[in-house]
Protein backbone atom coordinates (compact mmCIF):
# COMPACT_ATOMS: atom_id res chain seq x y z
CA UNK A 1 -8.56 5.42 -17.63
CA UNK A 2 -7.50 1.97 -16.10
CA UNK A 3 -9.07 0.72 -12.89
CA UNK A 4 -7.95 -1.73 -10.84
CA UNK A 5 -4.67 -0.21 -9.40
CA UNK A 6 -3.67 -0.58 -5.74
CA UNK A 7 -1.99 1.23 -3.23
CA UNK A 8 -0.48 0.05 0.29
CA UNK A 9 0.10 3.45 2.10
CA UNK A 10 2.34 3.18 5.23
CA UNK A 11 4.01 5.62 7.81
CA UNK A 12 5.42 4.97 11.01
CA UNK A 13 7.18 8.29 11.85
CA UNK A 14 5.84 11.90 13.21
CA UNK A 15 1.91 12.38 12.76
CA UNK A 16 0.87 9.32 10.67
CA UNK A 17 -2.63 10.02 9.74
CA UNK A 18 -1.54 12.93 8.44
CA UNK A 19 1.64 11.61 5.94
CA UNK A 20 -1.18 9.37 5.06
CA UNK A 21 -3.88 12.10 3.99
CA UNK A 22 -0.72 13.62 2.51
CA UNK A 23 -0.32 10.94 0.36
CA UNK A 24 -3.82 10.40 -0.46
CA UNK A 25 -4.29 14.06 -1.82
CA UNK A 26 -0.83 13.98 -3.66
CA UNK A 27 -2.18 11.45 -5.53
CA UNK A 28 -5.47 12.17 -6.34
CA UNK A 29 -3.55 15.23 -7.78
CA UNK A 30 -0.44 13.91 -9.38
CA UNK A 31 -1.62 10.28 -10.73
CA UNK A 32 -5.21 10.26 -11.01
CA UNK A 33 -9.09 9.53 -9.28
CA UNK A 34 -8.89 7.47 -5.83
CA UNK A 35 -11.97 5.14 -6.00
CA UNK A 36 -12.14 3.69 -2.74
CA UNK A 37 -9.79 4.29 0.42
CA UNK A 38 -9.94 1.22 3.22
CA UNK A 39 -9.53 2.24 7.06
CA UNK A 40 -6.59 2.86 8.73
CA UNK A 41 -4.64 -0.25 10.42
CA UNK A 42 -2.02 -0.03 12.70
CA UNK A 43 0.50 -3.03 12.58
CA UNK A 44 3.81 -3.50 14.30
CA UNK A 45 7.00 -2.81 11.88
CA UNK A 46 7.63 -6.07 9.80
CA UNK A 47 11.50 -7.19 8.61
CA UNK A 48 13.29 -4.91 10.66
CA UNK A 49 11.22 -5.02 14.15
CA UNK A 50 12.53 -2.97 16.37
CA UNK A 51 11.24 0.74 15.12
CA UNK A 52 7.68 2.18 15.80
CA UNK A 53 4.24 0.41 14.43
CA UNK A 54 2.99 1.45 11.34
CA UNK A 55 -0.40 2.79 10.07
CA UNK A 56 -1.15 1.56 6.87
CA UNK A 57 -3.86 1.65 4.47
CA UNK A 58 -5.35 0.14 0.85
CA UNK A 59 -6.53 2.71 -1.72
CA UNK A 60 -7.90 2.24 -5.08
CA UNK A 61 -6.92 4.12 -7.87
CA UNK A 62 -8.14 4.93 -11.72
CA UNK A 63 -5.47 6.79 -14.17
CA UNK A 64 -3.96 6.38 -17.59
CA UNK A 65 -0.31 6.34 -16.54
CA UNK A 66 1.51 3.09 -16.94
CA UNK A 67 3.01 1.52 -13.85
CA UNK A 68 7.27 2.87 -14.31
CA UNK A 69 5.04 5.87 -14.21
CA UNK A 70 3.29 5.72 -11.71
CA UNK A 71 6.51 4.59 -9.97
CA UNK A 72 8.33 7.64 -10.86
CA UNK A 73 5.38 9.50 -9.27
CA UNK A 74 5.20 7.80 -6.09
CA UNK A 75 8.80 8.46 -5.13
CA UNK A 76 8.74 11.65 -6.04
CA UNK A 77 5.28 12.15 -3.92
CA UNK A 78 7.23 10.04 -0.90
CA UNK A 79 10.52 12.37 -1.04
CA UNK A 80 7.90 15.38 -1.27
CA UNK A 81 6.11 14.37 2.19
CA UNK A 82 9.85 13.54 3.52
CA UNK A 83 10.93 10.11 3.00
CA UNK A 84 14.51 9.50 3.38
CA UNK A 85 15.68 6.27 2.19
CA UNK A 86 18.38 5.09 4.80
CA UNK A 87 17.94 1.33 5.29
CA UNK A 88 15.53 -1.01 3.85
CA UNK A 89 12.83 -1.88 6.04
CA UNK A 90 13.43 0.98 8.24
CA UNK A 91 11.50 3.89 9.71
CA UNK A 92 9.53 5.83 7.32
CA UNK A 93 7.63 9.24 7.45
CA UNK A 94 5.86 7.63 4.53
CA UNK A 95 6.05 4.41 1.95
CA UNK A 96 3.99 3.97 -1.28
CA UNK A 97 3.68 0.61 -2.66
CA UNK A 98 2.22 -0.74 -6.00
CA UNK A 99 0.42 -3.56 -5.43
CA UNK A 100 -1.86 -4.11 -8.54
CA UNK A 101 -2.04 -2.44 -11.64
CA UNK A 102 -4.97 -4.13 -13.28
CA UNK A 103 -4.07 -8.21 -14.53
CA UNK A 104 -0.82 -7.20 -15.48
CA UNK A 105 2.27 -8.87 -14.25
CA UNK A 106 5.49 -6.79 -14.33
CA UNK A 107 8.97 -7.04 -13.70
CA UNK A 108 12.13 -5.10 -14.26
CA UNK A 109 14.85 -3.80 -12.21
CA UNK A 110 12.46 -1.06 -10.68
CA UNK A 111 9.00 -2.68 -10.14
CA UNK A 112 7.60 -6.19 -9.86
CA UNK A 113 3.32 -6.28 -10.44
CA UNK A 114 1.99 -7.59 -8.65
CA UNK A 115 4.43 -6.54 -5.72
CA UNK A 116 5.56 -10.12 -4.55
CA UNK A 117 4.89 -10.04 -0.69
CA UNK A 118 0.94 -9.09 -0.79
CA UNK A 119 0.73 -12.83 0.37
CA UNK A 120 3.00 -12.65 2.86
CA UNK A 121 2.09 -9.34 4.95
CA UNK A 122 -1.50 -9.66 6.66
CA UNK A 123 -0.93 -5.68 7.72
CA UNK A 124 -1.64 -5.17 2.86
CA UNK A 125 -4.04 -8.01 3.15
CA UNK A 126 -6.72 -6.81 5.63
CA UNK A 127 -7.11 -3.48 4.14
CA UNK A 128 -6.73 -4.89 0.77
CA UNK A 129 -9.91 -7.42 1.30
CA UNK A 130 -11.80 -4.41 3.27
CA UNK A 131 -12.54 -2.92 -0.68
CA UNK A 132 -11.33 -5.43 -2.94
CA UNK A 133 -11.87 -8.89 -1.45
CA UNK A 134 -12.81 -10.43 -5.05
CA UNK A 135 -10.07 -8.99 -6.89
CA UNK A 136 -7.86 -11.68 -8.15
CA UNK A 137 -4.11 -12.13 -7.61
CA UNK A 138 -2.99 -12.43 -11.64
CA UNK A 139 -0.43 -14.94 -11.26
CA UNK A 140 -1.67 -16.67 -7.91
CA UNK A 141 -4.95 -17.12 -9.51
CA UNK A 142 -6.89 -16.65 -6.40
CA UNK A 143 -9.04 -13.69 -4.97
CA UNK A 144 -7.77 -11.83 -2.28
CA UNK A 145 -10.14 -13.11 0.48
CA UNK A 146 -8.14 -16.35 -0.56
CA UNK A 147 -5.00 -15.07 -0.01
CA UNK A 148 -5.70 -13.87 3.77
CA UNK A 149 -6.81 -17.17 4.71
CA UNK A 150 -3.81 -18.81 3.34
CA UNK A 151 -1.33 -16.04 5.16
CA UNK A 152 0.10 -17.31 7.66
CA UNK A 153 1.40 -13.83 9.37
CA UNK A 154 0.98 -13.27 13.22
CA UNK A 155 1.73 -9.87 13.03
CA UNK A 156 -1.56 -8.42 14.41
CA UNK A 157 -3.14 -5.85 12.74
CA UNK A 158 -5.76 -3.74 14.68
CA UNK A 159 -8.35 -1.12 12.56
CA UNK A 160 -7.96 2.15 14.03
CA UNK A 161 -11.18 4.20 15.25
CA UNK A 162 -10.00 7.35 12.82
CA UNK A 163 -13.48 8.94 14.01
CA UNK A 164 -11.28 9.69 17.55
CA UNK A 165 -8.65 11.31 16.28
């Protein structure tokens, strides 16, 4: 089994939490063991703006699959749960994103490892440093604590009280 494989889980249309638990079960069924799930942000839509704010979340996963499948998986588990893929950056009942698989760096037509804008987006970052703060970006060479301070996003990103809902 590898460890070390992240998740960014987002949805921004219908019931959120629950596209999100969705997602979470799907793949503790379909790819392998989630290890450690960080709260529940909520983050207004980034690229294309004008659309509802997103709840997104960081999980941690352990499996044997390699990351094209893993992929394969994920898109199938996002078209399961009801994604339609109309326009990028748009409204989505549900988006999986590989962030990390391990050290490894990646990149073919499909997938680029690590995913290239986990510097960039503060709304992967937060959640990302709430259960893997130490882990280190493989080509940036820098943890991920590192990387938040460095971001220079203004989107805000708020943690949702899930304990409410």
């Amino acid at each position: 089994m590898t460890e070390g494989i992240f998740l960014l889980l987002g949805s921004n249309l219908g019931d959120k939490l629950s596209h999100l638990s969705q997602a979470i079960s799907k793949i503790e069924e379909q790819i392998g063991k989630v290890e450690k799930v960080s709260s529940i942000y909520e983050t207004a839509a980034w690229g294309k703006t004008n659309q509802p704010s997103f709840y997104n979340q960081v999980i941690k996963i352990s499996t044997s699959l390699k990351p094209l499948q893993i992929l394969k998986i994920v898109l199938q588990i996002e078209y399961e749960i009801g994604r339609k893929r109309f326009e990028k950056w748009g409204a989505r009942i549900i988006d999986i994103d590989l962030l990390y698989y391990q050290n490894e760096v990646f990149t073919n037509q499909e997938l680029t490892i690590p995913h290239p804008q986990i510097q960039n987006r503060k709304f992967t970052l937060i959640p990302l440093c709430e259960i893997a703060q130490e882990f280190i970006h493989p080509t940036l060479k820098v943890t991920q604590q590192q990387l938040l301070e460095q971001c220079d996003d203004i989107l805000e990103v708020i943690k949702l009280n899930t304990s409410n809902f």
